[in-house]
C-alpha atoms as a PDB file:
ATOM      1  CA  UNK A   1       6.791   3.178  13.608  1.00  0.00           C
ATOM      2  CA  UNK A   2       6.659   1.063  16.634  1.00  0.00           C
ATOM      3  CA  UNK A   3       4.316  -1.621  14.317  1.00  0.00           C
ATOM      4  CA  UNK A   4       6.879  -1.519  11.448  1.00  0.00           C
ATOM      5  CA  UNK A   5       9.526  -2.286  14.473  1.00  0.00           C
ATOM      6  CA  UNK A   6       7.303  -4.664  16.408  1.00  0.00           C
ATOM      7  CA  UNK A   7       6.246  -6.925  12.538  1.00  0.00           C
ATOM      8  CA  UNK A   8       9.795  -6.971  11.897  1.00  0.00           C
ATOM      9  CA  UNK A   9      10.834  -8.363  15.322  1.00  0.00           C
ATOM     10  CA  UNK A  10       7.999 -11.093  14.675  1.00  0.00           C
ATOM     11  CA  UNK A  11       9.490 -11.550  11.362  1.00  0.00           C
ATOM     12  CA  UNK A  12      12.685 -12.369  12.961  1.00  0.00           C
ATOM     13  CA  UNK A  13      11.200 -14.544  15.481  1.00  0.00           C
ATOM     14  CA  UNK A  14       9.471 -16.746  12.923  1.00  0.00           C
ATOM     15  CA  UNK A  15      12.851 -17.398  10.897  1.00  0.00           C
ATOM     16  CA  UNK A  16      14.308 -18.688  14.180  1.00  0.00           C
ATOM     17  CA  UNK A  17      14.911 -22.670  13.825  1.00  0.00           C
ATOM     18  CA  UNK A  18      12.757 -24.670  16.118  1.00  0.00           C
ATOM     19  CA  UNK A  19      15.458 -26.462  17.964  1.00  0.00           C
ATOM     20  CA  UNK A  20      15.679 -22.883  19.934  1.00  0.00           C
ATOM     21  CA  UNK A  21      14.530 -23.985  23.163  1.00  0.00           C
ATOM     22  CA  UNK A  22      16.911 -27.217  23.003  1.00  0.00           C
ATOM     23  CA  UNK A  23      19.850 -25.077  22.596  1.00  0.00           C
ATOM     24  CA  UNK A  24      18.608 -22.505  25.760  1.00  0.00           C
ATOM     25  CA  UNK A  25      18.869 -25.914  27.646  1.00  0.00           C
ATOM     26  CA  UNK A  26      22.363 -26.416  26.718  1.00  0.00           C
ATOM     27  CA  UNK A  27      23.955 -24.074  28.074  1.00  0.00           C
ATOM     28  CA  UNK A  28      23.150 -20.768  26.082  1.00  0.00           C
ATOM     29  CA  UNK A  29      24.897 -17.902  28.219  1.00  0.00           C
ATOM     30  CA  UNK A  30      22.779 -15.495  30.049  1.00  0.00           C
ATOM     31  CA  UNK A  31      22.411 -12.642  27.548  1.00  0.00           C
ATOM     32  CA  UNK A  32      21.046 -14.770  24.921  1.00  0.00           C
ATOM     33  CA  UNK A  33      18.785 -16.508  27.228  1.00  0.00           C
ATOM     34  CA  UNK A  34      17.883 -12.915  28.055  1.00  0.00           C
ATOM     35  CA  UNK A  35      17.228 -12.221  24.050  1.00  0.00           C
ATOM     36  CA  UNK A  36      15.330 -15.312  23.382  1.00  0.00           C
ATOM     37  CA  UNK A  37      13.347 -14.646  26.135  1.00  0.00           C
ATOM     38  CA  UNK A  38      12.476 -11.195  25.472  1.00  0.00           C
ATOM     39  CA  UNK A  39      11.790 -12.082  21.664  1.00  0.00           C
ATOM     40  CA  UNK A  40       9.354 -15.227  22.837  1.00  0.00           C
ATOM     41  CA  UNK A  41       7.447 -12.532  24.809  1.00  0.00           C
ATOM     42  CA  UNK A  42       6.974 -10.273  21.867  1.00  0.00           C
ATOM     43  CA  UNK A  43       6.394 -12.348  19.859  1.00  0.00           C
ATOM     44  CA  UNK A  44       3.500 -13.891  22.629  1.00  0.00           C
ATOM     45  CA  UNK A  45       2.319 -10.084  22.363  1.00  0.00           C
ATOM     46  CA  UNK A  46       2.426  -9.521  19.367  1.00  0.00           C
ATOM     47  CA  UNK A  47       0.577 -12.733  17.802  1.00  0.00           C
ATOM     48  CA  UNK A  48      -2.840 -11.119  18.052  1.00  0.00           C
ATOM     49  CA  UNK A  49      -2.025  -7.963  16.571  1.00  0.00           C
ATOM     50  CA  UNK A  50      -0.396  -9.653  13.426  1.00  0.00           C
ATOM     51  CA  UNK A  51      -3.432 -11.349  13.026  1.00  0.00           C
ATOM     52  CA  UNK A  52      -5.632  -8.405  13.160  1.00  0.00           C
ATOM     53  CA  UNK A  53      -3.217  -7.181  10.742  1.00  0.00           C
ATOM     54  CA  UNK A  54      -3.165 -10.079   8.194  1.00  0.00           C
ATOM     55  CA  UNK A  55      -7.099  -9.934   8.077  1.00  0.00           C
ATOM     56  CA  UNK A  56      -6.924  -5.677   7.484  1.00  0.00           C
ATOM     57  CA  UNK A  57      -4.589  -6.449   4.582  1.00  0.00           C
ATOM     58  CA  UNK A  58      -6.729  -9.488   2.792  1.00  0.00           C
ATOM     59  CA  UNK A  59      -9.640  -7.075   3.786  1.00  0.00           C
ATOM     60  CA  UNK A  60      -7.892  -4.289   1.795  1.00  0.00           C
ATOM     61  CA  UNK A  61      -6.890  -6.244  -0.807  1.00  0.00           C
ATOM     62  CA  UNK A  62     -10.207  -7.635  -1.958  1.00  0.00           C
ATOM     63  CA  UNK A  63     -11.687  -3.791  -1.259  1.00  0.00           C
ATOM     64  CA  UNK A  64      -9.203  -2.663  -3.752  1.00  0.00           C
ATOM     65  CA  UNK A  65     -10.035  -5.447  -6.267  1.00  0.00           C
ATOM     66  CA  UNK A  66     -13.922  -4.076  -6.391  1.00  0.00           C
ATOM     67  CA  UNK A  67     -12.318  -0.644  -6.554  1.00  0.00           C
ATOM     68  CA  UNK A  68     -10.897  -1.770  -9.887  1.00  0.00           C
ATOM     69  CA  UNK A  69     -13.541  -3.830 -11.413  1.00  0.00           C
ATOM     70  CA  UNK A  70     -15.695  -0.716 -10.634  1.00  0.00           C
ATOM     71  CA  UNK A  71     -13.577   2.206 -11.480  1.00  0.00           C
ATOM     72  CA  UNK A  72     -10.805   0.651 -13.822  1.00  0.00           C
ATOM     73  CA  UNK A  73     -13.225   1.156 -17.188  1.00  0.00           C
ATOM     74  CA  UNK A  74     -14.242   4.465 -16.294  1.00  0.00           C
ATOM     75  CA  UNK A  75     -10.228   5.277 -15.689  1.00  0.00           C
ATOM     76  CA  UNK A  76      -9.319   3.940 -18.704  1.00  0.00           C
ATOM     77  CA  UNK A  77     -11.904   6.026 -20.650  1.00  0.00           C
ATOM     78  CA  UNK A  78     -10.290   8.645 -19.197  1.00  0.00           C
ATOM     79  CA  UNK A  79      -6.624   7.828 -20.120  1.00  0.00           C
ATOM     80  CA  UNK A  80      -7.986   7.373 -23.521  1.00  0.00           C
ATOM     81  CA  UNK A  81      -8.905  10.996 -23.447  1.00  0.00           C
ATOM     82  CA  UNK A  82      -5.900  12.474 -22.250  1.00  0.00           C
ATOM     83  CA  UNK A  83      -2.553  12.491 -24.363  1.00  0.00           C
ATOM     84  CA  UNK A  84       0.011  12.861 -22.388  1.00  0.00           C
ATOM     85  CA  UNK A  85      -0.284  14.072 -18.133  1.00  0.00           C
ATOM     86  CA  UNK A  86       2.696  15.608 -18.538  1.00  0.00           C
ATOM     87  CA  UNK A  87       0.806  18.581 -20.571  1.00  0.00           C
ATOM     88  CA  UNK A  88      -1.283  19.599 -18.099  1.00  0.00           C
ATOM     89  CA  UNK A  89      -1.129  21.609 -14.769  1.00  0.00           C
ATOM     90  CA  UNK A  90      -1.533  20.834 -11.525  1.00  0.00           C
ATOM     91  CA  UNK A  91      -5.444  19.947 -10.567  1.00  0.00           C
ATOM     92  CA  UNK A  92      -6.780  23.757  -9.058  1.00  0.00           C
ATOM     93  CA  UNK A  93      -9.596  23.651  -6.308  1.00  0.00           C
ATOM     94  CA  UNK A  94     -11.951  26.077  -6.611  1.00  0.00           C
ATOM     95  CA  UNK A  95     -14.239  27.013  -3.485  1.00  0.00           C
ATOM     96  CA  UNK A  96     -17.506  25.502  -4.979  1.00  0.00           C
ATOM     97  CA  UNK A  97     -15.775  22.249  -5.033  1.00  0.00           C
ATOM     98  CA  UNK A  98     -15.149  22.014  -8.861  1.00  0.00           C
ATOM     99  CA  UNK A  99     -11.515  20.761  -9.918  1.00  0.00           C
ATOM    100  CA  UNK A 100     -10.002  22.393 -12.940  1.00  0.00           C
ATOM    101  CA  UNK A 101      -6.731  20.520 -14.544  1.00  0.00           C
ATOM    102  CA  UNK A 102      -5.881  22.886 -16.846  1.00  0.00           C
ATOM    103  CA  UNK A 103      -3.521  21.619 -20.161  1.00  0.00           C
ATOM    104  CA  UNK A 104       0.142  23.627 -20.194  1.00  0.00           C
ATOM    105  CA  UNK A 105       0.353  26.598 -22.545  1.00  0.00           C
ATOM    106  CA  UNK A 106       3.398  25.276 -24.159  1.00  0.00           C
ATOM    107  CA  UNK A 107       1.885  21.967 -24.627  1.00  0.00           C
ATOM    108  CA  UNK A 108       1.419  20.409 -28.597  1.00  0.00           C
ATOM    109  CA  UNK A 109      -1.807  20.801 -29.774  1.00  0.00           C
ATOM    110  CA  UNK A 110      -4.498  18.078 -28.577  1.00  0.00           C
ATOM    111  CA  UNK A 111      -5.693  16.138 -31.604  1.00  0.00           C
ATOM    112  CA  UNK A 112      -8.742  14.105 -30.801  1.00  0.00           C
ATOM    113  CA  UNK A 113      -9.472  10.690 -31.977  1.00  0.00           C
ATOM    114  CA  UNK A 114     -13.053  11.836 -32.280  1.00  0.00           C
ATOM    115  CA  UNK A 115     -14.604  11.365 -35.585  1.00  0.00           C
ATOM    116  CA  UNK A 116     -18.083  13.077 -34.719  1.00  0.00           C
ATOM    117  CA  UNK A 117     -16.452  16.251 -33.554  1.00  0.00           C
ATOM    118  CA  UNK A 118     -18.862  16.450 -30.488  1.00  0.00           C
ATOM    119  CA  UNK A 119     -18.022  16.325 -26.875  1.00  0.00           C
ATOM    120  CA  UNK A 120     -19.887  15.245 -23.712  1.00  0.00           C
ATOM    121  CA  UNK A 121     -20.039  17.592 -20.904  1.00  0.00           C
END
């Protein structure tokens, strides 16, 4: 919570027009040469961190690229497989580890696009 508060303080900070020390010069009054100067320090604090944090995310995002190159043909064989999700059950754990997703009694029938009538287990 207190990053979500701190980025959008920075946020703020960065949309503020650069003429913002010439008009503290001018005669702003005390609380808002109070503000500004309590927004210049987080944002002094907070520079580091929101680069740490820009890095994570463009680390992420390329992370979750490979995770689709790898895993999207594999997911899409699987969509291909399965109708509609709405037919089936919730995914059941069992204690060996194995996940069971069981299809919904009052589901339509499955018909399969297979021609060959065989299925890989």
């Amino acid at each position: 919570m207190k990053q979500i508060i701190a980025a959008t303080a920075f946020a703020s900070l960065m949309a503020l027009p650069a003429a913002a020390q010439d008009e503290m010069d001018e005669g702003l009054s005390l609380m808002e040469q109070g503000a500004q100067l309590l927004l210049q320090g987080l944002m002094d604090e907070m520079g580091p961190t929101m680069s740490e944090l820009k890095s994570l995310t463009e680390e992420m995002g390329t992370a979750m690229a490979q995770l689709g190159e790898q895993m999207g043909p594999a997911l899409m064989d699987l969509m291909s497989k399965v109708d509609d999700i709405r037919n089936y059950e919730a995914p059941e754990f069992l204690p060996n580890g194995d996940i069971i997703i069981r299809r919904s009694p009052d589901a339509p029938l499955y018909v399969s696009d297979t021609e060959s009538g065989e299925i890989d287990i």
